[in-house]
PDB file of N, CA and C in Angstrom:
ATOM      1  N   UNK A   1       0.841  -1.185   0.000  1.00  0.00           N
ATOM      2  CA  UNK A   1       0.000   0.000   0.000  1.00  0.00           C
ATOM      3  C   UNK A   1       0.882   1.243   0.000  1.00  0.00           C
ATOM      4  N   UNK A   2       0.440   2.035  -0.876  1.00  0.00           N
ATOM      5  CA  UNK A   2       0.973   3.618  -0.818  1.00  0.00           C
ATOM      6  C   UNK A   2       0.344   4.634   0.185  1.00  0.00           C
ATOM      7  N   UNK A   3       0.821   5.356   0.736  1.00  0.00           N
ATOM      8  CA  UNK A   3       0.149   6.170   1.467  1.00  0.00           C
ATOM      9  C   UNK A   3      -0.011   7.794   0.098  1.00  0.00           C
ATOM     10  N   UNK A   4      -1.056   8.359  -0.074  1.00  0.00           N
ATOM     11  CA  UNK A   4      -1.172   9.475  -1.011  1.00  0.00           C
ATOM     12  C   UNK A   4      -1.743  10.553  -0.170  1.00  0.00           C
ATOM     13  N   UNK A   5      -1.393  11.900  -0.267  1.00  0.00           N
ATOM     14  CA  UNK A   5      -2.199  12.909   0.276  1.00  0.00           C
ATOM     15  C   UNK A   5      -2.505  13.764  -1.172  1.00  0.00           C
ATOM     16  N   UNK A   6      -3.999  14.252  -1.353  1.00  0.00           N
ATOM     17  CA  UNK A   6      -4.358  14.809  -2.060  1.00  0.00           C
ATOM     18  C   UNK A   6      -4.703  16.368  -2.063  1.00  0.00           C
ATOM     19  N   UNK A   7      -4.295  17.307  -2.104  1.00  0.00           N
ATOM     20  CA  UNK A   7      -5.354  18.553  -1.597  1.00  0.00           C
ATOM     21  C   UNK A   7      -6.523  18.622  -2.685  1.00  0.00           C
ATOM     22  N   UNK A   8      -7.537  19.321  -2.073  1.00  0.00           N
ATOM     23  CA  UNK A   8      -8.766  19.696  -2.585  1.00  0.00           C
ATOM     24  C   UNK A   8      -8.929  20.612  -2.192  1.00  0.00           C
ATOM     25  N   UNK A   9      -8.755  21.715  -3.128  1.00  0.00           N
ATOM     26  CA  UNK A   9      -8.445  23.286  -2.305  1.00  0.00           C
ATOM     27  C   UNK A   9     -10.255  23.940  -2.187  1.00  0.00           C
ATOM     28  N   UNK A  10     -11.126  23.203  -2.792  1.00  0.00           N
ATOM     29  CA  UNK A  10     -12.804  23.676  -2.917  1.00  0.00           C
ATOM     30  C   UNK A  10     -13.508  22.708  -1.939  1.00  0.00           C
ATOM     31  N   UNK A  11     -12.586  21.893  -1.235  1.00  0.00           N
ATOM     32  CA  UNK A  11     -13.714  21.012   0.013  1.00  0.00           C
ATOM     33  C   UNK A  11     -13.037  21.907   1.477  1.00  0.00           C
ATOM     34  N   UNK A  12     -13.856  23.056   1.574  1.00  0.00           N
ATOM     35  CA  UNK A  12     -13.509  23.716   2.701  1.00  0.00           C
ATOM     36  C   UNK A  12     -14.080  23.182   3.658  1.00  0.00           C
ATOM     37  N   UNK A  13     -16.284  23.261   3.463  1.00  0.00           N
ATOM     38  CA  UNK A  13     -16.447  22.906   4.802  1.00  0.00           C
ATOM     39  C   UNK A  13     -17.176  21.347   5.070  1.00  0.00           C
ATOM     40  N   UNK A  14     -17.878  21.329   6.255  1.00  0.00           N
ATOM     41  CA  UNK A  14     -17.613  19.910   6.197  1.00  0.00           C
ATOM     42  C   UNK A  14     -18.557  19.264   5.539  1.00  0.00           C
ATOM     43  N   UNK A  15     -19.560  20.300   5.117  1.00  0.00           N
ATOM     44  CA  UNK A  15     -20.423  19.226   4.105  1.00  0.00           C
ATOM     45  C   UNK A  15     -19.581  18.666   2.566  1.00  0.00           C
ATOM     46  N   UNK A  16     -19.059  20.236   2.379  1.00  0.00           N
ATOM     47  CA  UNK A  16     -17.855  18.976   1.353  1.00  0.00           C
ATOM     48  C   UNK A  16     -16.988  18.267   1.772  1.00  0.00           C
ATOM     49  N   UNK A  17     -16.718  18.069   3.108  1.00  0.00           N
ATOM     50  CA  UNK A  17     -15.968  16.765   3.096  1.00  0.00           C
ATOM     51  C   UNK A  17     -16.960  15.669   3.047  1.00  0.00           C
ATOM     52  N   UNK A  18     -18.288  15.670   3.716  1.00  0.00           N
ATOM     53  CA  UNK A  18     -18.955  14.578   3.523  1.00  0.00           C
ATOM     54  C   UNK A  18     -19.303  13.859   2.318  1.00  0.00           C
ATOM     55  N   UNK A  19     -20.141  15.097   1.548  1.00  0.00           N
ATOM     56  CA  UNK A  19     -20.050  14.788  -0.067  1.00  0.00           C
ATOM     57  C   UNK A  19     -18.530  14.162  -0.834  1.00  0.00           C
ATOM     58  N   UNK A  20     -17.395  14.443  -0.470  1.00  0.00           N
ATOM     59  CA  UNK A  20     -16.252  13.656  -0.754  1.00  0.00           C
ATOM     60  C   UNK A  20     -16.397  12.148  -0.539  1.00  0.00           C
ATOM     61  N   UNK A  21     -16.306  12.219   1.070  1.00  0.00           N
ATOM     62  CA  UNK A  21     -16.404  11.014   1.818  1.00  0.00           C
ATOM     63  C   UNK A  21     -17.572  10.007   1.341  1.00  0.00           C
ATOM     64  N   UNK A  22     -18.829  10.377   0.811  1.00  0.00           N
ATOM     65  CA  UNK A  22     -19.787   9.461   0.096  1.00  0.00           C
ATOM     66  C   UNK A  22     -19.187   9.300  -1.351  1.00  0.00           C
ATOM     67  N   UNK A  23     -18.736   9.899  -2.155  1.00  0.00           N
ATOM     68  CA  UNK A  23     -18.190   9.782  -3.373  1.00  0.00           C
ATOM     69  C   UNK A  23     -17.446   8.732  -3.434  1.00  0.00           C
ATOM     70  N   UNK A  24     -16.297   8.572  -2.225  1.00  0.00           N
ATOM     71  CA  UNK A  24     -15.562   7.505  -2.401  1.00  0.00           C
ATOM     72  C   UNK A  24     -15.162   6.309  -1.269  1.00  0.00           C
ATOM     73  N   UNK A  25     -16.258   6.510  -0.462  1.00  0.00           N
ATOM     74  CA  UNK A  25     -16.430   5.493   0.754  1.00  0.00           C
ATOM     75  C   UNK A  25     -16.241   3.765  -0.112  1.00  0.00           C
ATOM     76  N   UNK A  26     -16.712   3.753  -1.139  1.00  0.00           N
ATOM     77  CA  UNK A  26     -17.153   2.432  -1.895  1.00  0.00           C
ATOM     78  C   UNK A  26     -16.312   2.221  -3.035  1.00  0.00           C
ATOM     79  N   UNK A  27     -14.716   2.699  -2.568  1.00  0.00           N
ATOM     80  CA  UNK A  27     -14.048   2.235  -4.043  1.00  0.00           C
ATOM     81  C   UNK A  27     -13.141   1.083  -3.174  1.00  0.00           C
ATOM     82  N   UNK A  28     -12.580   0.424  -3.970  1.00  0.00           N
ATOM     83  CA  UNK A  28     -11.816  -0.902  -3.648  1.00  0.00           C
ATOM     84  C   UNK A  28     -10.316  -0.276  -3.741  1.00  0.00           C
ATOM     85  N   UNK A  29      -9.736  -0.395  -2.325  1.00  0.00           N
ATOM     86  CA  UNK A  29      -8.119  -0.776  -2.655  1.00  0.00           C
ATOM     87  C   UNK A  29      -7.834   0.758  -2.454  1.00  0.00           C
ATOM     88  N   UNK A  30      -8.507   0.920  -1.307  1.00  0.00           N
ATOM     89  CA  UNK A  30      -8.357   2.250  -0.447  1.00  0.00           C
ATOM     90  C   UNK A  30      -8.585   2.242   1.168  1.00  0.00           C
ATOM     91  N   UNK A  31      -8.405   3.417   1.485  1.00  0.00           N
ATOM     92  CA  UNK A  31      -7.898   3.437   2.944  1.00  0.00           C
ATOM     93  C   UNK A  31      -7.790   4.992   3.459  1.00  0.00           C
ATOM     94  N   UNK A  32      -9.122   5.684   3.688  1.00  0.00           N
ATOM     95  CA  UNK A  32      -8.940   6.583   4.361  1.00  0.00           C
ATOM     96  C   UNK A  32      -8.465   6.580   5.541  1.00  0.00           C
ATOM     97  N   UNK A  33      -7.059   8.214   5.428  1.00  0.00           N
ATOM     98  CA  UNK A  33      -6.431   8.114   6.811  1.00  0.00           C
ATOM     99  C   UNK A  33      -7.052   9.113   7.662  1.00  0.00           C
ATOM    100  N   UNK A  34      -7.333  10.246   6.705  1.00  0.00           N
ATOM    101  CA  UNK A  34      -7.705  11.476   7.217  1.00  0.00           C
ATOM    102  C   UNK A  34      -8.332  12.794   6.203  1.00  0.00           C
ATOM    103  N   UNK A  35      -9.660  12.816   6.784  1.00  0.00           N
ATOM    104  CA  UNK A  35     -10.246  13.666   5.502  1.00  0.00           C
ATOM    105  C   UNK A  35     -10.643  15.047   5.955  1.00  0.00           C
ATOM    106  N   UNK A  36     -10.047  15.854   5.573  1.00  0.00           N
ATOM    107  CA  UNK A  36     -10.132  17.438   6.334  1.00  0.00           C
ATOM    108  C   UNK A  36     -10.429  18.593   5.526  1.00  0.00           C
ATOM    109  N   UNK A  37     -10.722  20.144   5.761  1.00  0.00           N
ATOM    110  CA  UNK A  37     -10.802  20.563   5.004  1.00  0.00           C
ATOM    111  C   UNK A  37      -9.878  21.127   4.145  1.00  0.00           C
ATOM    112  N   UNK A  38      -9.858  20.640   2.553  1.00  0.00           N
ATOM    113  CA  UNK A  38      -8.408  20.961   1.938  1.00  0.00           C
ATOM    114  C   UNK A  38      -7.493  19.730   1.455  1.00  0.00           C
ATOM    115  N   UNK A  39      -7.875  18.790   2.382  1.00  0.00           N
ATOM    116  CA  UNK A  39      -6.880  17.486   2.179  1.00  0.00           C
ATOM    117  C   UNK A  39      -7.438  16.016   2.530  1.00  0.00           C
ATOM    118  N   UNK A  40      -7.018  15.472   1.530  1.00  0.00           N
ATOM    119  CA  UNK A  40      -7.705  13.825   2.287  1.00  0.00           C
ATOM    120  C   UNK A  40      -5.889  12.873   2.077  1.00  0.00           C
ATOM    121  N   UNK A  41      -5.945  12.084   3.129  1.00  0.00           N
ATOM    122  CA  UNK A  41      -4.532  11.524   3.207  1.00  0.00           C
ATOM    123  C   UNK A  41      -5.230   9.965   3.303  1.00  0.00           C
ATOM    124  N   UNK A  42      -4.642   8.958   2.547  1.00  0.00           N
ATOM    125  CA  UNK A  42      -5.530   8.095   2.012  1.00  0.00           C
ATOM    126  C   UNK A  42      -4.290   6.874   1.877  1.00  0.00           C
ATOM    127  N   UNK A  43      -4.367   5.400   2.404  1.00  0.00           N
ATOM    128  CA  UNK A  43      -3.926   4.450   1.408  1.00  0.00           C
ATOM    129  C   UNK A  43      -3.855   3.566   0.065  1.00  0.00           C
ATOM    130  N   UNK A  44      -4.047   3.682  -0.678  1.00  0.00           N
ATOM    131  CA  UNK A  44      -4.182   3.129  -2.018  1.00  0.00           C
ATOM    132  C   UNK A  44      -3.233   1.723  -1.968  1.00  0.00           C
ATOM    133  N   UNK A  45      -4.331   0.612  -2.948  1.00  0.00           N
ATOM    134  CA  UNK A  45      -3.516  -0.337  -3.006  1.00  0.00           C
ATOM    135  C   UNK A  45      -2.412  -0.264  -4.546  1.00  0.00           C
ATOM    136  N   UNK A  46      -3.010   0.554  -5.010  1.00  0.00           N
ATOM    137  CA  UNK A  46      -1.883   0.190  -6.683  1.00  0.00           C
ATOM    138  C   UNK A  46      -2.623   1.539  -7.717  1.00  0.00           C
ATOM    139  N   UNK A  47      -2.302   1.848  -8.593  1.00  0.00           N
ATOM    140  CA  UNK A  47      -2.267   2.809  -9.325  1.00  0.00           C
ATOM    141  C   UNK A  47      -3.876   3.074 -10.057  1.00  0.00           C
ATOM    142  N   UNK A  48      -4.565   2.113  -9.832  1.00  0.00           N
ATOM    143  CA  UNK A  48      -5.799   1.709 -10.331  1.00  0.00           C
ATOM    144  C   UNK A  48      -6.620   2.254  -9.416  1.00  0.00           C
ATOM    145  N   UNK A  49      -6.479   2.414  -8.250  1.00  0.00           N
ATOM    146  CA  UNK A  49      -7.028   2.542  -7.239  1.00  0.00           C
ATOM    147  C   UNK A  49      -7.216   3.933  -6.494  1.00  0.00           C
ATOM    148  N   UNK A  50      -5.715   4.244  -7.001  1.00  0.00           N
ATOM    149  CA  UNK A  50      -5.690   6.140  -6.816  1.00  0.00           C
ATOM    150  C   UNK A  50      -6.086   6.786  -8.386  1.00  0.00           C
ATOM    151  N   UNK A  51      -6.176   5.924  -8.910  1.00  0.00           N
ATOM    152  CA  UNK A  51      -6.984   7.002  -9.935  1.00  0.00           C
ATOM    153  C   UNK A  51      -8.369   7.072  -9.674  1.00  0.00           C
ATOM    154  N   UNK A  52      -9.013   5.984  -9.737  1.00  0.00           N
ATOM    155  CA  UNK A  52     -10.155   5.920  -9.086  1.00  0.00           C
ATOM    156  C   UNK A  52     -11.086   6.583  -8.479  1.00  0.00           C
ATOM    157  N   UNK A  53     -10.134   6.827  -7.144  1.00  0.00           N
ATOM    158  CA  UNK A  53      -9.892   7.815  -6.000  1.00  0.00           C
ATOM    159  C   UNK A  53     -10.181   8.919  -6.732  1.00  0.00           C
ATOM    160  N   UNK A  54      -9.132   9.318  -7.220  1.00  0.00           N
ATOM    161  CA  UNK A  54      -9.666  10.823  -8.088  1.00  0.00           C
ATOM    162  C   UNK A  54     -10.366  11.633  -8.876  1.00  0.00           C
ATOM    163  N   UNK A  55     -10.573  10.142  -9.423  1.00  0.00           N
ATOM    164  CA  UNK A  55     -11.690  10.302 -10.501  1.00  0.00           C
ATOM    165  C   UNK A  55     -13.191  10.367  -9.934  1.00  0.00           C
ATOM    166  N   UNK A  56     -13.110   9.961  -8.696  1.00  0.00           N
ATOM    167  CA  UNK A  56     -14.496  10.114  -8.025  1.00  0.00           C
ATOM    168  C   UNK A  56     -14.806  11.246  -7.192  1.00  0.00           C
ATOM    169  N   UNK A  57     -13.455  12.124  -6.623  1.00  0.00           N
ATOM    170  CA  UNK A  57     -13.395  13.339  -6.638  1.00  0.00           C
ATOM    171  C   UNK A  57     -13.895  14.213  -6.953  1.00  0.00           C
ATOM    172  N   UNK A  58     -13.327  14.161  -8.457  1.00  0.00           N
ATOM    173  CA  UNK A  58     -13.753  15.011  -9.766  1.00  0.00           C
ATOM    174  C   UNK A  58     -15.259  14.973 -10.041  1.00  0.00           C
ATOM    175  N   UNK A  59     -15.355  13.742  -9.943  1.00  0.00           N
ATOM    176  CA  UNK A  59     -16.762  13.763 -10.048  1.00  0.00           C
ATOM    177  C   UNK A  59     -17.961  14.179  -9.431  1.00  0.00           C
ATOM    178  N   UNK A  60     -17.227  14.309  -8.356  1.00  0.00           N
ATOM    179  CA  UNK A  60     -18.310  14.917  -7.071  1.00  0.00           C
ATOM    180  C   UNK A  60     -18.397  16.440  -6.991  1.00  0.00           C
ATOM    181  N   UNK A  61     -17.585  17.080  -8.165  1.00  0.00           N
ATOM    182  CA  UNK A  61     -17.402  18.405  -8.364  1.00  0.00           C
ATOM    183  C   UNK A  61     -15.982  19.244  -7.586  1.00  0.00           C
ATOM    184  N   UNK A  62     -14.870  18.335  -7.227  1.00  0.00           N
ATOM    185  CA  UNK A  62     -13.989  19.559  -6.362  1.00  0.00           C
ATOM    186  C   UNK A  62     -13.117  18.815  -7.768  1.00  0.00           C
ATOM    187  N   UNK A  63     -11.924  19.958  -7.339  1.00  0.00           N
ATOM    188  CA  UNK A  63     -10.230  20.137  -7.980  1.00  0.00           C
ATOM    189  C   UNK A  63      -9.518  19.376  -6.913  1.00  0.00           C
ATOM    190  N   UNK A  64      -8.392  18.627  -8.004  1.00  0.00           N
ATOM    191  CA  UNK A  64      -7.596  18.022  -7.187  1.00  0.00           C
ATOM    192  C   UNK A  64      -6.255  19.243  -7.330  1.00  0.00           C
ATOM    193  N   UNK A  65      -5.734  19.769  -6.566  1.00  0.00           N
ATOM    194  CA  UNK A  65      -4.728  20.342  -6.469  1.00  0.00           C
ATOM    195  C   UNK A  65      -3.644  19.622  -7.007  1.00  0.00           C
ATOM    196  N   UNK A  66      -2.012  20.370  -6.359  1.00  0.00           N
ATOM    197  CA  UNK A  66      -0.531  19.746  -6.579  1.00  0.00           C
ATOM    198  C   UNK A  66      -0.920  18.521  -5.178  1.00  0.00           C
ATOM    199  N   UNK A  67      -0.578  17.082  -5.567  1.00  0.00           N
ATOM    200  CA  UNK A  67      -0.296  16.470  -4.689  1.00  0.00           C
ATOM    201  C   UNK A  67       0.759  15.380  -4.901  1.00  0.00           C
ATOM    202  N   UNK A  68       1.283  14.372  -4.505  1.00  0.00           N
ATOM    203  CA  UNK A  68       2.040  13.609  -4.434  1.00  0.00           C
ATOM    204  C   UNK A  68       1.410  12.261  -5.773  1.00  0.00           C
ATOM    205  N   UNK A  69       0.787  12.158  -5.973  1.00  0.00           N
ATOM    206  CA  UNK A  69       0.170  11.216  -6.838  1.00  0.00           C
ATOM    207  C   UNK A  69       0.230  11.918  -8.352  1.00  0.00           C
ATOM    208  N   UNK A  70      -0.419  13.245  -8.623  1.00  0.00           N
ATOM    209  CA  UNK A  70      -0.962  13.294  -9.500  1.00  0.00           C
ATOM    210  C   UNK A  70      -0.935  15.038  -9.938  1.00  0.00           C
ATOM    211  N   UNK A  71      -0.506  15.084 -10.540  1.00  0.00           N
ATOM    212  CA  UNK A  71      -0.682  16.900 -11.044  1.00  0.00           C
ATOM    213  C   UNK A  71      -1.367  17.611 -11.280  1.00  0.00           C
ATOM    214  N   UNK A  72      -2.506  16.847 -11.911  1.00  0.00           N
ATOM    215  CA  UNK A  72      -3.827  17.310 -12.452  1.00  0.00           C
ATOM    216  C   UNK A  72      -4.610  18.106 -11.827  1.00  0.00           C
ATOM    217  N   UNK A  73      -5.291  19.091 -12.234  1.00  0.00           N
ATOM    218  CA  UNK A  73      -6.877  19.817 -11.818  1.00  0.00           C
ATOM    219  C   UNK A  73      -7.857  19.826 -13.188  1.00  0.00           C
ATOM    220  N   UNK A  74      -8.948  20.075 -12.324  1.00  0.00           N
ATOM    221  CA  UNK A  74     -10.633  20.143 -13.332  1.00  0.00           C
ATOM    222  C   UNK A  74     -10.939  21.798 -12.983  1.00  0.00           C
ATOM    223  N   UNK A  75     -11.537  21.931 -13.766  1.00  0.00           N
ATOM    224  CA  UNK A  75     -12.501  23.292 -13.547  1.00  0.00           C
ATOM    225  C   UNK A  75     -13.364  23.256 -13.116  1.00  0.00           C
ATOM    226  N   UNK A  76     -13.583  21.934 -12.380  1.00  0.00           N
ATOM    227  CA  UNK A  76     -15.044  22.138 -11.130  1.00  0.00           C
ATOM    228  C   UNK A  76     -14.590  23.075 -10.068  1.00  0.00           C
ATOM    229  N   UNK A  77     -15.770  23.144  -9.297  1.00  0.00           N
ATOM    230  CA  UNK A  77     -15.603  24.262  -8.474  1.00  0.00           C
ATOM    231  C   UNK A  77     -16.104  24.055  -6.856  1.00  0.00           C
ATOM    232  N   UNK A  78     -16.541  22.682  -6.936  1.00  0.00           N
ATOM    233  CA  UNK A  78     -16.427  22.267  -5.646  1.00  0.00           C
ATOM    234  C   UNK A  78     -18.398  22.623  -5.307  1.00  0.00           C
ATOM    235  N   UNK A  79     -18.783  22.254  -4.202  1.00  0.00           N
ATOM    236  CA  UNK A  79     -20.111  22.330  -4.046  1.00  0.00           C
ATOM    237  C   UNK A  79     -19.915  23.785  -3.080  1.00  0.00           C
ATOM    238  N   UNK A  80     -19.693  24.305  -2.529  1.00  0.00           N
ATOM    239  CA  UNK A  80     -19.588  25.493  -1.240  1.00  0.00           C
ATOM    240  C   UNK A  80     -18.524  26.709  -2.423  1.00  0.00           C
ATOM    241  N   UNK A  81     -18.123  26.684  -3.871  1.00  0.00           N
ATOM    242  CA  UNK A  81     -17.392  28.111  -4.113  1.00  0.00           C
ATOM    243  C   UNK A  81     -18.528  28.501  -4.981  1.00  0.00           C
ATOM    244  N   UNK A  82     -18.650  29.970  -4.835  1.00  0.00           N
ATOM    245  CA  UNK A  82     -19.892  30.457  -5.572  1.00  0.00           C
ATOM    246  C   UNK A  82     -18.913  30.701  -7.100  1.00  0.00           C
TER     247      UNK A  82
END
């Protein structure tokens, strides 16, 4: 297992962390360590798994910031930025 920290600079408060936290409670070959506002620090089992991860992110409407995994951002805007 990898340990990954992600920022999510648009999950300020805690309903977007919850909305996060339902997005990706149900992916395989993960391991939330710590989900806060701004950052989720997470185990992943293999590369399949943190994309996943992110991709369900994205989907839930936030940006993935600079993190250790992955470079990428979306032009979502998160559920709480007007």
């Amino acid at each position: 297992m990898e340990n990954i920290i992600l920022n999510i600079p648009d999950m300020k408060s805690e309903h977007c962390q919850a909305r996060v936290n339902t997005a990706i409670k149900d992916i395989d070959g993960i391991q939330v360590q710590k989900l806060e506002a701004g950052k989720l620090s997470a185990f992943v089992d293999d590369n399949d798994a943190a994309e996943n991860l992110i991709e369900a992110i994205k989907k839930a409407g936030y940006t993935i910031g600079n993190n250790t995994t992955n470079n990428s951002s979306s032009t979502s805007s998160g559920c709480c930025v007007n």
